[in-house]
PDB file of N, CA and C in Angstrom:
ATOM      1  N   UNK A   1     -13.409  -1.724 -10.282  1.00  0.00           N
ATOM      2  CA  UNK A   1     -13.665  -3.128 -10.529  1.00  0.00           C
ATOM      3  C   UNK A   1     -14.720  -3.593  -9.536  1.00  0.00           C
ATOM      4  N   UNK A   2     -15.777  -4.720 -10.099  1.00  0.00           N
ATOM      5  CA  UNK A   2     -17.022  -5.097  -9.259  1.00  0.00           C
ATOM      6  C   UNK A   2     -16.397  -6.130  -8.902  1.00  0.00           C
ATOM      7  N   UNK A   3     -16.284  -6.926  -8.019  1.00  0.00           N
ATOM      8  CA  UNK A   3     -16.378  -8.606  -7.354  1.00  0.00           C
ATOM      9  C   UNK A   3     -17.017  -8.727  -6.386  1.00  0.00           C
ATOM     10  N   UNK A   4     -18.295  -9.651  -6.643  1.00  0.00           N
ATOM     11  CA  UNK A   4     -19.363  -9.920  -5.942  1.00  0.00           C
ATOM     12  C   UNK A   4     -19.874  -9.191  -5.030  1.00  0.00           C
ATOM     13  N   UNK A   5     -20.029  -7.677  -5.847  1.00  0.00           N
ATOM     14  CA  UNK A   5     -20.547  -6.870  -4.733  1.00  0.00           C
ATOM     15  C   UNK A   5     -19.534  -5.796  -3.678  1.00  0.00           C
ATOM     16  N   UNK A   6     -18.521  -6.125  -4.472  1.00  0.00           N
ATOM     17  CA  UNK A   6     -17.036  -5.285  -3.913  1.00  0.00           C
ATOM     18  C   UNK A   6     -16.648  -4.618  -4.936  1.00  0.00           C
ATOM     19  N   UNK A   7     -17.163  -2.744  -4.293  1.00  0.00           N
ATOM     20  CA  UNK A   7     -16.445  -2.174  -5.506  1.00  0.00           C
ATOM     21  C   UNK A   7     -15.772  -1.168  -4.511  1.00  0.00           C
ATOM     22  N   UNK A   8     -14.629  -1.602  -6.204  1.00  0.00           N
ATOM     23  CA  UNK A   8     -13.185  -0.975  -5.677  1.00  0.00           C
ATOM     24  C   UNK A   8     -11.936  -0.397  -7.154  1.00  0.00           C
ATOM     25  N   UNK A   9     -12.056   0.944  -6.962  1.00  0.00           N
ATOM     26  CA  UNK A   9     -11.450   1.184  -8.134  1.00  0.00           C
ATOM     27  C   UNK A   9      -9.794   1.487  -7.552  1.00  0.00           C
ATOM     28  N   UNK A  10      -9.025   0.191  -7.799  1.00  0.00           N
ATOM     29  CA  UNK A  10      -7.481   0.535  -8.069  1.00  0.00           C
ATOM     30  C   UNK A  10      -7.736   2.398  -8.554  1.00  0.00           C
ATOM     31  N   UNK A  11      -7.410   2.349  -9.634  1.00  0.00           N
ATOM     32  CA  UNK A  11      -6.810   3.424 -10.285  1.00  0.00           C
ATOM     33  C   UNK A  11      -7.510   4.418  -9.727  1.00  0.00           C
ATOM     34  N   UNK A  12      -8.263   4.821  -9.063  1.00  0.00           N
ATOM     35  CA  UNK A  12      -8.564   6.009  -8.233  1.00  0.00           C
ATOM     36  C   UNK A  12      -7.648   5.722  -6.866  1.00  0.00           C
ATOM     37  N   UNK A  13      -7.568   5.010  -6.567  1.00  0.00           N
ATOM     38  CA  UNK A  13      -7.043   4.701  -5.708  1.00  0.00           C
ATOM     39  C   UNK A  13      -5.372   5.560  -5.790  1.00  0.00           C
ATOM     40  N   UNK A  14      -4.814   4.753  -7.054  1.00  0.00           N
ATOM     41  CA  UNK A  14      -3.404   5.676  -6.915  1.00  0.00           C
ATOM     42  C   UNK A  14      -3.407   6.651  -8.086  1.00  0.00           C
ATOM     43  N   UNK A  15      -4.656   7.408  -7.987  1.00  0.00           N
ATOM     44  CA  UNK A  15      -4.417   8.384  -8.181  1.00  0.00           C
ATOM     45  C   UNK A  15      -4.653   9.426  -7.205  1.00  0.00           C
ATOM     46  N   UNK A  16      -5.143   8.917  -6.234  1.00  0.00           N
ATOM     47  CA  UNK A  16      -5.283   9.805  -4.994  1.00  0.00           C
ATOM     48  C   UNK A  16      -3.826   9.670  -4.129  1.00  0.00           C
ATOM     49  N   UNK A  17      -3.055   8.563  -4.602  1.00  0.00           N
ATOM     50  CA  UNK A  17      -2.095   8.604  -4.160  1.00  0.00           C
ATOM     51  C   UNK A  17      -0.688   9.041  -4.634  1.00  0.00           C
ATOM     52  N   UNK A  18      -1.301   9.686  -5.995  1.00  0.00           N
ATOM     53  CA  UNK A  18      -0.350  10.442  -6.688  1.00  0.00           C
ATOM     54  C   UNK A  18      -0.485  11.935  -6.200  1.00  0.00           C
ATOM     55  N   UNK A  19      -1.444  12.505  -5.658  1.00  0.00           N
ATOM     56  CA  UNK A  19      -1.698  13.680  -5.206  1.00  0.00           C
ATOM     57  C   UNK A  19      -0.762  13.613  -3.677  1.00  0.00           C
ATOM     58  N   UNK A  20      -1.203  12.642  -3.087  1.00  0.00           N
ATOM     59  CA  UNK A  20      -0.845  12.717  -1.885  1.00  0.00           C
ATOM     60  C   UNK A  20       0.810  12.335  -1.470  1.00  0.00           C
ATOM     61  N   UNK A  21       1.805  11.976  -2.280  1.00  0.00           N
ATOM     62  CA  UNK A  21       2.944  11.355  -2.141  1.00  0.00           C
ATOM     63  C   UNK A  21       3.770  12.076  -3.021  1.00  0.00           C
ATOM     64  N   UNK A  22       5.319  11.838  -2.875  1.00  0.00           N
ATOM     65  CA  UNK A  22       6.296  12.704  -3.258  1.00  0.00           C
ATOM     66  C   UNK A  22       6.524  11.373  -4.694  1.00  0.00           C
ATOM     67  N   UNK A  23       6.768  11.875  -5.617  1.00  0.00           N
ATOM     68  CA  UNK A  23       6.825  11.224  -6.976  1.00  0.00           C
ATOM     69  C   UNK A  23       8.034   9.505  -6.501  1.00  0.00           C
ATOM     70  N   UNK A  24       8.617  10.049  -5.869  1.00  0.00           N
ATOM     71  CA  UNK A  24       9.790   8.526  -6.027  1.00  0.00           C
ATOM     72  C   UNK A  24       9.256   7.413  -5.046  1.00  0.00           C
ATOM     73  N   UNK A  25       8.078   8.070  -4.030  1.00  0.00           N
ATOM     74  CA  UNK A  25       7.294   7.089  -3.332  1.00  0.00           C
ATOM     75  C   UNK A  25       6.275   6.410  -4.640  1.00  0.00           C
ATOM     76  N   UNK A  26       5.975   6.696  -5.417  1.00  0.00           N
ATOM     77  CA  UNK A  26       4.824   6.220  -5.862  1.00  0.00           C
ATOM     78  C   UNK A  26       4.688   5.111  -6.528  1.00  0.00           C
ATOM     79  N   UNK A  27       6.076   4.509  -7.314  1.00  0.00           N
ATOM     80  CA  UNK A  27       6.112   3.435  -7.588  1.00  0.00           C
ATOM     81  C   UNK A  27       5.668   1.793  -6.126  1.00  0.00           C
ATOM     82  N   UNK A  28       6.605   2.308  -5.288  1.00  0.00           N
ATOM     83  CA  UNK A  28       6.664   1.671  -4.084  1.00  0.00           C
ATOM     84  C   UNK A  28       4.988   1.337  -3.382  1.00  0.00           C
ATOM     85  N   UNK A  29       4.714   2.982  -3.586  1.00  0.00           N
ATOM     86  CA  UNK A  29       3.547   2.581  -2.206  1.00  0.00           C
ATOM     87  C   UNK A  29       2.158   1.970  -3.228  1.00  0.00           C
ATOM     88  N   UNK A  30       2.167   2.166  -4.749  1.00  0.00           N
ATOM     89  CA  UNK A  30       1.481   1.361  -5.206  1.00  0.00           C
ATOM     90  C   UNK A  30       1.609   0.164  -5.211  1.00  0.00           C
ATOM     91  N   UNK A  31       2.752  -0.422  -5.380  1.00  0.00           N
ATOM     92  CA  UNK A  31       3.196  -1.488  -5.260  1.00  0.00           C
ATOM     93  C   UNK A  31       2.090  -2.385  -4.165  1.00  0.00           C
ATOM     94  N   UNK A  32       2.942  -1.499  -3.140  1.00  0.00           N
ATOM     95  CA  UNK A  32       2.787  -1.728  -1.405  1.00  0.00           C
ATOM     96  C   UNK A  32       1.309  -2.005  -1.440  1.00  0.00           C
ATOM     97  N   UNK A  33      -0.126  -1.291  -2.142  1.00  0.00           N
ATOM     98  CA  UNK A  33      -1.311  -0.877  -1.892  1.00  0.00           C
ATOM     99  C   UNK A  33      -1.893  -2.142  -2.941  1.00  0.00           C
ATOM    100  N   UNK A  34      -1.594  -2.350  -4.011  1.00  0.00           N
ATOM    101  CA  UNK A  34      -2.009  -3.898  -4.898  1.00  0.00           C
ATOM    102  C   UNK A  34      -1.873  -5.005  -3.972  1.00  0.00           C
ATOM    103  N   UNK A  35      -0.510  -4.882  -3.428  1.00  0.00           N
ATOM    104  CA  UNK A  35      -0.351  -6.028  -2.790  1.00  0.00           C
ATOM    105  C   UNK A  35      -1.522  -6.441  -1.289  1.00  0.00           C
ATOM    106  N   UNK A  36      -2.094  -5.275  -0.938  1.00  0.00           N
ATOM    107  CA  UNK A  36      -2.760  -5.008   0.520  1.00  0.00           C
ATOM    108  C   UNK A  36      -4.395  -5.538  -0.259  1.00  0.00           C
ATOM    109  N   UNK A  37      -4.352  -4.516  -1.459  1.00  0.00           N
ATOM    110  CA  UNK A  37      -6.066  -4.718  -1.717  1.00  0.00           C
ATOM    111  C   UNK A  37      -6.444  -6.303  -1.910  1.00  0.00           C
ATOM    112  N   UNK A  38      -5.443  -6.857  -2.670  1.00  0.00           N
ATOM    113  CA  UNK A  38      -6.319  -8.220  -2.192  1.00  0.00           C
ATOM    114  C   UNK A  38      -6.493  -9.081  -0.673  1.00  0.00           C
ATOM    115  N   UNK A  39      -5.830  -8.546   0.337  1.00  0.00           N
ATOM    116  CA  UNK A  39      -6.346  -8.996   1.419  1.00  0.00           C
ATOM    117  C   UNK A  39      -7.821  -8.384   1.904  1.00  0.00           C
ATOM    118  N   UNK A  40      -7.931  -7.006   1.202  1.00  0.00           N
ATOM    119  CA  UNK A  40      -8.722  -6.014   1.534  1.00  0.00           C
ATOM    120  C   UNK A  40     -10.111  -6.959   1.415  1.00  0.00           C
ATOM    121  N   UNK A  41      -9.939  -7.520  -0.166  1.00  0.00           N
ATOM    122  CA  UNK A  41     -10.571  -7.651  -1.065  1.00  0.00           C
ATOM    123  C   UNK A  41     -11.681  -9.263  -0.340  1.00  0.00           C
ATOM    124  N   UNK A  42     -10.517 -10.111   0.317  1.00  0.00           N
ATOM    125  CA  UNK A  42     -10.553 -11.028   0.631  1.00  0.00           C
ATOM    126  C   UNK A  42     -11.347 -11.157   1.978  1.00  0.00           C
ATOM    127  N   UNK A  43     -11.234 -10.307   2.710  1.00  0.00           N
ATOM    128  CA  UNK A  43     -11.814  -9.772   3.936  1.00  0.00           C
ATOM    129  C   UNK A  43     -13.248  -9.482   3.555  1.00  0.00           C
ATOM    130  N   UNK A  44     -13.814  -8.906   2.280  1.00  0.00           N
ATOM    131  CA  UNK A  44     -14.937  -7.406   2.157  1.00  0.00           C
ATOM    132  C   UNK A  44     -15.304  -9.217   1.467  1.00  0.00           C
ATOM    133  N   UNK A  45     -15.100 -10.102   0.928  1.00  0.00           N
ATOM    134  CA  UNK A  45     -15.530 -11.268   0.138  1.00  0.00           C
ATOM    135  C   UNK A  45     -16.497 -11.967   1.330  1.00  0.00           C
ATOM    136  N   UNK A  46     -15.548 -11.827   2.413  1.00  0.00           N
ATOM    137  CA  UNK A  46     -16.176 -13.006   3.877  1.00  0.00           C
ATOM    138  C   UNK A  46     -17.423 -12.136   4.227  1.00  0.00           C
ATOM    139  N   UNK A  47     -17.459 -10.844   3.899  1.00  0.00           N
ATOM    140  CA  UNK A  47     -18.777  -9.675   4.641  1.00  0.00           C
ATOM    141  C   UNK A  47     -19.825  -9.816   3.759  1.00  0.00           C
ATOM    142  N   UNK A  48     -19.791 -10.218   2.500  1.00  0.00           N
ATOM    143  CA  UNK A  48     -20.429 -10.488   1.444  1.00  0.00           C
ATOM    144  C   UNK A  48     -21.672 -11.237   1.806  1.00  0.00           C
ATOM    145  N   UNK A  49     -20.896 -12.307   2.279  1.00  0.00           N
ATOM    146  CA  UNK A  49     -21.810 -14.031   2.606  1.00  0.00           C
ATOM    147  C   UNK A  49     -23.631 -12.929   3.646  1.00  0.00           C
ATOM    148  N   UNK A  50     -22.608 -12.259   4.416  1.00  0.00           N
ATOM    149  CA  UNK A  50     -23.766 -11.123   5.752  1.00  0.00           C
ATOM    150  C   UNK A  50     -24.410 -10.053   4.986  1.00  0.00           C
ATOM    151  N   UNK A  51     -24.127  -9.721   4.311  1.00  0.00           N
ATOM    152  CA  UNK A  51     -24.445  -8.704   3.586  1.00  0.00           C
ATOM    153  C   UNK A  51     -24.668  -8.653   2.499  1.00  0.00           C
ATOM    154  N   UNK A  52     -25.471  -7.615   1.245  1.00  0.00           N
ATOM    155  CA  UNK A  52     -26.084  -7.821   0.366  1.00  0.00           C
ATOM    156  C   UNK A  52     -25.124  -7.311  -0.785  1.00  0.00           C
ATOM    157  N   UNK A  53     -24.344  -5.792   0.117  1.00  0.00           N
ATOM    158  CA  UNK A  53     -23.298  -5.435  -0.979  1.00  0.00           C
ATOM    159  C   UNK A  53     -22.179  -4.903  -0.084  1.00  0.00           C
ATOM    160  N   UNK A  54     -21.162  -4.874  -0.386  1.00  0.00           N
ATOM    161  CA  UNK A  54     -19.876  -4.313   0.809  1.00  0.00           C
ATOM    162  C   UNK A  54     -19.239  -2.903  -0.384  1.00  0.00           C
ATOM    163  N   UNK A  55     -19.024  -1.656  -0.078  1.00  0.00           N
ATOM    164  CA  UNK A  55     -18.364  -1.404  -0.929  1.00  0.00           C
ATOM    165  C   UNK A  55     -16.946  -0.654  -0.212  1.00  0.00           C
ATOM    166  N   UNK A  56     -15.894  -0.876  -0.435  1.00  0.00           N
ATOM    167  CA  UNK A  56     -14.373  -0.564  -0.416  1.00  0.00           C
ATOM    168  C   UNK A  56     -14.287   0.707  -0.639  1.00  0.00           C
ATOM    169  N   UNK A  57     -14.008   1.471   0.562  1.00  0.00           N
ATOM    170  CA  UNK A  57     -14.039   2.814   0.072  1.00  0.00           C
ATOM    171  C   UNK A  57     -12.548   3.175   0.122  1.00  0.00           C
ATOM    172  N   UNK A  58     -12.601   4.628   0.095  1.00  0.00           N
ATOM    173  CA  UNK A  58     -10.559   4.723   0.257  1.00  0.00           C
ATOM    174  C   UNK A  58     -10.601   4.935   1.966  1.00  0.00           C
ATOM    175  N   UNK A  59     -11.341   5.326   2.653  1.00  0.00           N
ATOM    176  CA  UNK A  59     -11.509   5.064   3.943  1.00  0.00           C
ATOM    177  C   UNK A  59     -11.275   3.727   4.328  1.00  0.00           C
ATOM    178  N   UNK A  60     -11.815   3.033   4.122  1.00  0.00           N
ATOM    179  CA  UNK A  60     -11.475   1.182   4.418  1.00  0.00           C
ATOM    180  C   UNK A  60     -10.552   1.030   4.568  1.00  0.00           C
ATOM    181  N   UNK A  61      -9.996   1.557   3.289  1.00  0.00           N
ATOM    182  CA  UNK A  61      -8.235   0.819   2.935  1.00  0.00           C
ATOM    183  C   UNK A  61      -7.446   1.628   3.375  1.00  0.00           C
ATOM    184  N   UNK A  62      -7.617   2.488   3.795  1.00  0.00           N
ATOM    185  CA  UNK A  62      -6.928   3.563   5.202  1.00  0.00           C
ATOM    186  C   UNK A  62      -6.884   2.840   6.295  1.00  0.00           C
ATOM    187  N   UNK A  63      -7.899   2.113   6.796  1.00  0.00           N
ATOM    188  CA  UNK A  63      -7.973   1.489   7.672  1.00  0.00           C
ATOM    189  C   UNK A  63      -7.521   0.476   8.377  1.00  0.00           C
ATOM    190  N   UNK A  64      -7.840  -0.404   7.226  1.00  0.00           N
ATOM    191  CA  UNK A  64      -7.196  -1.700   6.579  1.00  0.00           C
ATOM    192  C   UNK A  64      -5.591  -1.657   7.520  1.00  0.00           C
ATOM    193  N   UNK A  65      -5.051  -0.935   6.114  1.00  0.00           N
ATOM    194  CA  UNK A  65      -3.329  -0.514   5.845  1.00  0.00           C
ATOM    195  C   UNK A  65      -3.339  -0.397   7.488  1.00  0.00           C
ATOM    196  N   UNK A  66      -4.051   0.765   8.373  1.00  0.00           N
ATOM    197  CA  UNK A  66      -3.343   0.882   9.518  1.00  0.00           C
ATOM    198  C   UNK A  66      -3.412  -0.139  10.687  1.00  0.00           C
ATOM    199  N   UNK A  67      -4.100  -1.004  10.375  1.00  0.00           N
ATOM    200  CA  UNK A  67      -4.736  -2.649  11.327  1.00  0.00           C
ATOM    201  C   UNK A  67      -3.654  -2.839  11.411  1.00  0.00           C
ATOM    202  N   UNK A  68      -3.467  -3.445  10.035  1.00  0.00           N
ATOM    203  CA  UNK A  68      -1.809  -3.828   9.858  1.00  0.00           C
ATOM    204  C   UNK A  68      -0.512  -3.269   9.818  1.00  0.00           C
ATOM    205  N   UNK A  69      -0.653  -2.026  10.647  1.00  0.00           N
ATOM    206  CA  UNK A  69       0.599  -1.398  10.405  1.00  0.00           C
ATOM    207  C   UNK A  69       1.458  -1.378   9.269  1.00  0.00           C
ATOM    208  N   UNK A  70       0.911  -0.825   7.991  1.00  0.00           N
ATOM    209  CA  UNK A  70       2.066  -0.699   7.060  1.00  0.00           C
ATOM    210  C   UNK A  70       2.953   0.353   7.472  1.00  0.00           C
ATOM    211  N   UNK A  71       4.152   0.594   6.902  1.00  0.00           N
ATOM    212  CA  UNK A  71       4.779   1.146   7.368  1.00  0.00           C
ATOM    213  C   UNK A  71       4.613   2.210   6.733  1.00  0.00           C
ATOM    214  N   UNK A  72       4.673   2.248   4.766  1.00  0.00           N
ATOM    215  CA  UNK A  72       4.106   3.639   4.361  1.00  0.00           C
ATOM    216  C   UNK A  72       2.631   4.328   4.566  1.00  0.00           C
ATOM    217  N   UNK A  73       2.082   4.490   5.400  1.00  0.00           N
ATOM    218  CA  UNK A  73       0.732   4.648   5.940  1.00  0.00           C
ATOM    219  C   UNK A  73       0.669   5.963   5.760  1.00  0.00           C
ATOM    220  N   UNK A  74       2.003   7.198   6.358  1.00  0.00           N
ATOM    221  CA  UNK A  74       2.474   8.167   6.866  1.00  0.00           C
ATOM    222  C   UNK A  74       2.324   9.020   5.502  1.00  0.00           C
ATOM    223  N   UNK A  75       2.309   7.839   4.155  1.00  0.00           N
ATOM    224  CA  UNK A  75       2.164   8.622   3.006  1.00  0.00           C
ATOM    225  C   UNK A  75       1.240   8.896   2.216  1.00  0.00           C
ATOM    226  N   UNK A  76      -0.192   7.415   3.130  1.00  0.00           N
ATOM    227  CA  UNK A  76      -1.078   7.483   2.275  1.00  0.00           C
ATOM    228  C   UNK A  76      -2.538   8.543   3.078  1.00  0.00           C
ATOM    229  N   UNK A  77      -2.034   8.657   4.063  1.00  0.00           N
ATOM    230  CA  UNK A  77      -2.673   9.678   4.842  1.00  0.00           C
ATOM    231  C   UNK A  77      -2.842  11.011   4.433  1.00  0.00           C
ATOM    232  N   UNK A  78      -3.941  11.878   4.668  1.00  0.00           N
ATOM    233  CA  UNK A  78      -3.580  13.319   4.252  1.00  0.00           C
ATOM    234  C   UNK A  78      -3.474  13.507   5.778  1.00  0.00           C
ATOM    235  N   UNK A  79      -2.556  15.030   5.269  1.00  0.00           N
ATOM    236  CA  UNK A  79      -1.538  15.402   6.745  1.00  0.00           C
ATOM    237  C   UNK A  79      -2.616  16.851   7.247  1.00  0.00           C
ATOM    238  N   UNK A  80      -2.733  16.579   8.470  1.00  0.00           N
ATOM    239  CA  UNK A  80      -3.856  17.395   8.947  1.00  0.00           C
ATOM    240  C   UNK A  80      -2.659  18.632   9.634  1.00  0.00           C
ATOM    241  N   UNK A  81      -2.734  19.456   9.138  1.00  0.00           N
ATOM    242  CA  UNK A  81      -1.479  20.679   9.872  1.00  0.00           C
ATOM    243  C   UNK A  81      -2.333  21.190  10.873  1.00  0.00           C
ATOM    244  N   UNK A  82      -1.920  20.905  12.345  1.00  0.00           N
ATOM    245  CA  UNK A  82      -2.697  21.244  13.461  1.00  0.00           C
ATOM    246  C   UNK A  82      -1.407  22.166  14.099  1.00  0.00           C
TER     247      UNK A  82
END
């Protein structure tokens, strides 16, 4: 989806988060992730006014999520086995 220069595709979004999460999380942390992108959304709107185009990557909203400490974060992360 475009808004004013904010692109941001939901549905890639959880579908990367269908890869990355155990099936009974996924209702939840989508949930959890609609509810976040419009702050996301709302934030990348104010960068707009400075800028010519902002675009929302899944990095951002990695980011985002961890500013604010969500709590499922742990799921939307890929797990680096060190």
């Amino acid at each position: 989806m475009t808004i004013k220069g904010i692109v941001l595709d939901v549905k890639e979004i959880v579908k990367v988060l269908k890869c990355k999460c155990n099936e009974e999380r996924i209702e939840y942390i989508a949930l959890g992730v609609e509810k976040y992108i419009n702050r996301i959304l709302d934030e990348a709107e104010k960068q707009v006014k400075d800028k010519n185009r902002v675009i929302v990557t899944e990095n951002d909203i990695y980011d985002i999520l961890e500013e604010r400490n969500v709590p499922f974060l742990e799921f939307l992360k890929p797990k680096n086995n060190e």
